[in-house]
Each structure stands twice: as C-alpha cells, then as structure tokens.
N, C-alpha and C. Protein backbone atom coordinates (compact mmCIF):
# COMPACT_ATOMS: atom_id res chain seq x y z
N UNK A 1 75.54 127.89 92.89
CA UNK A 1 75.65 128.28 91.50
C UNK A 1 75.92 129.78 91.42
N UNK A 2 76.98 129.86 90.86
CA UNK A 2 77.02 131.27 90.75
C UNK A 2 76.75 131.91 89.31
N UNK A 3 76.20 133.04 89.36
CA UNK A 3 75.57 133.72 88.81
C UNK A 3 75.88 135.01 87.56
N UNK A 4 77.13 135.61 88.99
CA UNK A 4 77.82 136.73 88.38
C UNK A 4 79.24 136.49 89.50
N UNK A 5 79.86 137.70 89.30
CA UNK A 5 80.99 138.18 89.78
C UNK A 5 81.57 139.65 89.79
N UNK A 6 82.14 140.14 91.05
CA UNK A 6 82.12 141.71 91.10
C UNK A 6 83.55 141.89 91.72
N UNK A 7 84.32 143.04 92.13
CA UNK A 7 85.55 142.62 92.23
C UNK A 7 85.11 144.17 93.42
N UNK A 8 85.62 144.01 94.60
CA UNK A 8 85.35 145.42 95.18
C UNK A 8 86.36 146.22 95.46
N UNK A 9 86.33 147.12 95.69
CA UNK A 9 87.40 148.61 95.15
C UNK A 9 87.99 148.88 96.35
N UNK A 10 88.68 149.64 96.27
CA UNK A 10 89.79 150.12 97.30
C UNK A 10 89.16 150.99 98.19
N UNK A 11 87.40 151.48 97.84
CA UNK A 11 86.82 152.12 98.69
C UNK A 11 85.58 151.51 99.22
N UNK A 12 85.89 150.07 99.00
CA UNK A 12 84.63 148.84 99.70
C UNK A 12 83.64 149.23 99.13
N UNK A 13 83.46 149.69 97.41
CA UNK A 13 82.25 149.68 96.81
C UNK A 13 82.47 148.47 95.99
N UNK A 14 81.11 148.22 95.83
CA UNK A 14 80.72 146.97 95.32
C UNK A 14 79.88 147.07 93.62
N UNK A 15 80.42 146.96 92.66
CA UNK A 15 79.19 147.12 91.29
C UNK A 15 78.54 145.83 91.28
N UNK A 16 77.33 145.93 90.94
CA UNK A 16 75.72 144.92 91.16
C UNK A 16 75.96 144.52 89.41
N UNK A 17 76.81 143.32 89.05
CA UNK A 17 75.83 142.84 87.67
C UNK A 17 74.56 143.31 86.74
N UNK A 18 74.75 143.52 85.64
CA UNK A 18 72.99 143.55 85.22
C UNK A 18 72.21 142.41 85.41
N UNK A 19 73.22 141.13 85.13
CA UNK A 19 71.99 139.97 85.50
C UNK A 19 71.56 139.95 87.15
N UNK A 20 72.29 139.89 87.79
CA UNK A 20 71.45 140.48 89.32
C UNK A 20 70.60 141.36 89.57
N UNK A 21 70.74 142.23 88.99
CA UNK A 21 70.06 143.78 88.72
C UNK A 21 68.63 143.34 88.35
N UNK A 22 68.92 142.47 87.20
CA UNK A 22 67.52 142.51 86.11
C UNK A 22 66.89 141.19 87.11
N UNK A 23 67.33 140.40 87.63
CA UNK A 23 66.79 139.09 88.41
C UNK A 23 65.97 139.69 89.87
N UNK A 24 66.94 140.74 90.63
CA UNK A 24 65.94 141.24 91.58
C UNK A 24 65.17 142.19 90.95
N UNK A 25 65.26 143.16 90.48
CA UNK A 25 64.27 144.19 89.78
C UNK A 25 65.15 145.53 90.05
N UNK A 26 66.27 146.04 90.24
CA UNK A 26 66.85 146.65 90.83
C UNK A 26 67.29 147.75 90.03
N UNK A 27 67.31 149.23 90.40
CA UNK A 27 67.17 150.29 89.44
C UNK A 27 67.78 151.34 90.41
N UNK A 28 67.77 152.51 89.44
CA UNK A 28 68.75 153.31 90.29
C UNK A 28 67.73 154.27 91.77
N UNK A 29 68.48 153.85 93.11
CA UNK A 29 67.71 154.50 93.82
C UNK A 29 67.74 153.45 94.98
N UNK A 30 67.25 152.00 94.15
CA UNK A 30 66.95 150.54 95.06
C UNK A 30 68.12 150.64 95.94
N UNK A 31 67.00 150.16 97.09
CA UNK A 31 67.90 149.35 98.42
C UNK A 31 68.08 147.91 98.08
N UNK A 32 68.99 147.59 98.62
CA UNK A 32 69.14 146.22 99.06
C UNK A 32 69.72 145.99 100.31
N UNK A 33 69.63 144.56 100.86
CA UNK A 33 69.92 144.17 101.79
C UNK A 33 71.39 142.99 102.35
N UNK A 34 72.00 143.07 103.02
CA UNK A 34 73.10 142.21 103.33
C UNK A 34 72.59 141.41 104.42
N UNK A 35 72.32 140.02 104.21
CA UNK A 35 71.79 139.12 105.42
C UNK A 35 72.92 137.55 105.55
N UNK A 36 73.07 137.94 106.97
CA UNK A 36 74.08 136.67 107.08
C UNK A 36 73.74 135.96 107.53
N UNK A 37 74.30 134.28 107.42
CA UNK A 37 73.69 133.23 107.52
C UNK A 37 74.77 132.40 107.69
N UNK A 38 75.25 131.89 109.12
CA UNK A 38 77.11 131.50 109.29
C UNK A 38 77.89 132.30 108.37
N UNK A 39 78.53 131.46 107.51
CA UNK A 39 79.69 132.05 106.62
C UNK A 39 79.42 132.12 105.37
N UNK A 40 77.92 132.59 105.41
CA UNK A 40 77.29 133.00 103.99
C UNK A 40 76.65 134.09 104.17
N UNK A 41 76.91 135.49 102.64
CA UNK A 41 76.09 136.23 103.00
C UNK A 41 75.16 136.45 101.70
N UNK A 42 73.89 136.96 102.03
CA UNK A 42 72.88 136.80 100.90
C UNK A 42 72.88 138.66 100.72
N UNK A 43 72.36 138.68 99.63
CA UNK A 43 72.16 139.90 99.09
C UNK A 43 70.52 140.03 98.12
N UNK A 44 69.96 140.92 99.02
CA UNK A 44 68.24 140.89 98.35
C UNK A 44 67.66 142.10 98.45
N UNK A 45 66.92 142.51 97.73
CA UNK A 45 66.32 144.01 97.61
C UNK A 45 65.36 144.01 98.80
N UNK A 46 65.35 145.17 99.34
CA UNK A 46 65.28 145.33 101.18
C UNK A 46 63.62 145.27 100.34
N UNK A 47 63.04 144.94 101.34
CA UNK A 47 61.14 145.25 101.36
C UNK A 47 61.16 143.70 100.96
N UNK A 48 61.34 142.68 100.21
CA UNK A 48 61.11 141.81 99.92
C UNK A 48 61.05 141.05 101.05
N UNK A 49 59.82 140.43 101.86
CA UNK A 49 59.90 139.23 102.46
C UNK A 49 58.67 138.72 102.39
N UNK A 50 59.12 137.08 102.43
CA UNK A 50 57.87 136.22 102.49
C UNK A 50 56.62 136.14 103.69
N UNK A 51 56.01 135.84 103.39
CA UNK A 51 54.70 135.45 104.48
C UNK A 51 55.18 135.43 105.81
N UNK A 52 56.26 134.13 105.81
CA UNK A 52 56.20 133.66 106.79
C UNK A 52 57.29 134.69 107.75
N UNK A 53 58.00 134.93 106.71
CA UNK A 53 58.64 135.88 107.71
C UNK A 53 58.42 137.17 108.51
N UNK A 54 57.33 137.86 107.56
CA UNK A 54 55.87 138.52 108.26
C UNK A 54 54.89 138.11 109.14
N UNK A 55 54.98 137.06 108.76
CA UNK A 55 54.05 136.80 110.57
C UNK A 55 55.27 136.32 111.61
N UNK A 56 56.22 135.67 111.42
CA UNK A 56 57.18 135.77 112.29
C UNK A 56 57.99 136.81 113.29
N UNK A 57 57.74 137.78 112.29
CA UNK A 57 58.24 139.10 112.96
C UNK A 57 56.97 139.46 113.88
N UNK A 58 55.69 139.27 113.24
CA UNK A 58 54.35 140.02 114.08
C UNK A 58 54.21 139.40 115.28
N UNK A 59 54.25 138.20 115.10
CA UNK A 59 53.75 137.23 116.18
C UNK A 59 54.57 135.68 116.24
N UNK A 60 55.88 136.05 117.17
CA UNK A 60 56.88 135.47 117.77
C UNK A 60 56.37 134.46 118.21
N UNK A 61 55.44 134.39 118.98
CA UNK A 61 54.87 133.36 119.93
C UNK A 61 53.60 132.26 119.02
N UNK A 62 53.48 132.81 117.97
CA UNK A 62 52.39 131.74 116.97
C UNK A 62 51.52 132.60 116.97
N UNK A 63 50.64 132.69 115.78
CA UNK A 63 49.51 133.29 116.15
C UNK A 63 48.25 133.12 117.24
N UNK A 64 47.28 134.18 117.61
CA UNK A 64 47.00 134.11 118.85
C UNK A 64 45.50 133.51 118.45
N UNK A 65 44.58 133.41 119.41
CA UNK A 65 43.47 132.53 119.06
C UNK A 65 42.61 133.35 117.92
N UNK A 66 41.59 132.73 117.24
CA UNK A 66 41.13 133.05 116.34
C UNK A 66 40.05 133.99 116.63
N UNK A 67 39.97 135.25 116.40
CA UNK A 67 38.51 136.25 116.38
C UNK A 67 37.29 136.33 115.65
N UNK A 68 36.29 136.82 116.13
CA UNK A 68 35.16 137.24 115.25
C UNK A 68 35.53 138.27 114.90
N UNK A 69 34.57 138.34 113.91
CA UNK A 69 34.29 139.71 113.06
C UNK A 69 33.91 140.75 114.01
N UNK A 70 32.87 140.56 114.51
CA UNK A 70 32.55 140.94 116.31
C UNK A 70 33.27 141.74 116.86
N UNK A 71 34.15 140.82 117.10
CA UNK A 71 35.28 140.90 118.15
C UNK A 71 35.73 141.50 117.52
N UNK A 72 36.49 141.84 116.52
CA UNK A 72 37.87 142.31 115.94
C UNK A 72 37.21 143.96 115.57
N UNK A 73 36.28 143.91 115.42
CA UNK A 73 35.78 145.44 115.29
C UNK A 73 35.27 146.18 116.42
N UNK A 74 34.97 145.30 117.71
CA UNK A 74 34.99 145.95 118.93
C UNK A 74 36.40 146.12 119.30
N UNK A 75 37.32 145.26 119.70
CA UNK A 75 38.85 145.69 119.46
C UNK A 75 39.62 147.03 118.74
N UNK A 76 38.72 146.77 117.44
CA UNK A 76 39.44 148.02 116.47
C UNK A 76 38.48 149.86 117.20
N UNK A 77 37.36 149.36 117.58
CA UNK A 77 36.90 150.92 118.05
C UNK A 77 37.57 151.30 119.47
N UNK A 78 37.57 150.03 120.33
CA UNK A 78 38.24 150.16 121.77
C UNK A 78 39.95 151.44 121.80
N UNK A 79 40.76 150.76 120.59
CA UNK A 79 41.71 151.05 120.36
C UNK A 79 41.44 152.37 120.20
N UNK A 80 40.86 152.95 118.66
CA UNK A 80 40.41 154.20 118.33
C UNK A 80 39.98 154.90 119.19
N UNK A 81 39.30 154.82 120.18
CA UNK A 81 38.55 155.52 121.46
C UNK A 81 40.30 155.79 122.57
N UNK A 82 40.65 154.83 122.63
CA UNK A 82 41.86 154.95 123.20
C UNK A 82 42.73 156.39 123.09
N UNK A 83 43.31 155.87 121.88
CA UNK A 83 43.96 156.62 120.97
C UNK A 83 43.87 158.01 120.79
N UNK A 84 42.09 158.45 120.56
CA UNK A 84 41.85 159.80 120.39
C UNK A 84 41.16 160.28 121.79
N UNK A 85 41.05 159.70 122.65
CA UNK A 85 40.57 159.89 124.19
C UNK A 85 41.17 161.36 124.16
N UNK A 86 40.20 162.42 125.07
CA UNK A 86 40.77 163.77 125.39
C UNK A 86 41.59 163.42 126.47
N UNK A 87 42.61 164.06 126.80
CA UNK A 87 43.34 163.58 128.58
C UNK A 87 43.04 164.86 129.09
C-alpha cells in the first residue's frame, strides 16, 4: 500500500512527504534509516528498534543462562574492580 510518493532530483535528494513525516515522528534534524530487504527497501527513523531486535544484536547465540541477583551484582563489582584496577 502505498502511502505517498517523491520524485528524486538530479542531485539524488529525496523530499520525505508530510504524511511520512507525521507517521514516523520526523522533524527537522531526524535521522532516518535505509534498510534492504532483497528488492525492497524500507525507510525508518534510525534509533527505532524492537525488542527483539535488541536482544538479537546483544546476544546472537540466545540468551545465556539465567542469574541471581547474587550473582549479577558480584559480576557487576568484579567488572568495576576490573575496570578501575591501578596497573
């Protein structure tokens, strides 16, 4: 379904619709993004992603086994001690 329509210029600029504009939230300044998909390309205001695609990016392999509270705050000081260690 299409939506809008844009016609691009002799210097490969592109003008954004207001109804696109007003549908992503898009104002002067906004990024957006070009994502391809075979012989389709999508267009979406960059920062926007879902859940899943946030943990997909974090953890490729599935998430890892489940922690304690315990645990995850001995982890978090281990790190910190790391981190600010004198060398």
């Amino acid at each position: 379904m299409t939506i809008a329509r844009s016609r691009l210029t002799s210097q490969g600029q592109v003008s954004i619709p207001a109804e696109v504009r007003r549908r992503l939230g898009l104002g002067p300044g906004s990024v957006i993004d070009w994502d391809e998909d075979g012989d389709e390309v999508f267009v979406r205001r960059a920062g926007r992603y879902t859940s899943a695609e946030v943990s997909e990016a974090l953890f490729p392999q599935g998430a890892g086994a489940p922690r304690s509270l315990r645990e995850l705050k001995a982890g978090i000081r281990a790190h910190v001690s790391r981190r600010h260690a004198r060398r």
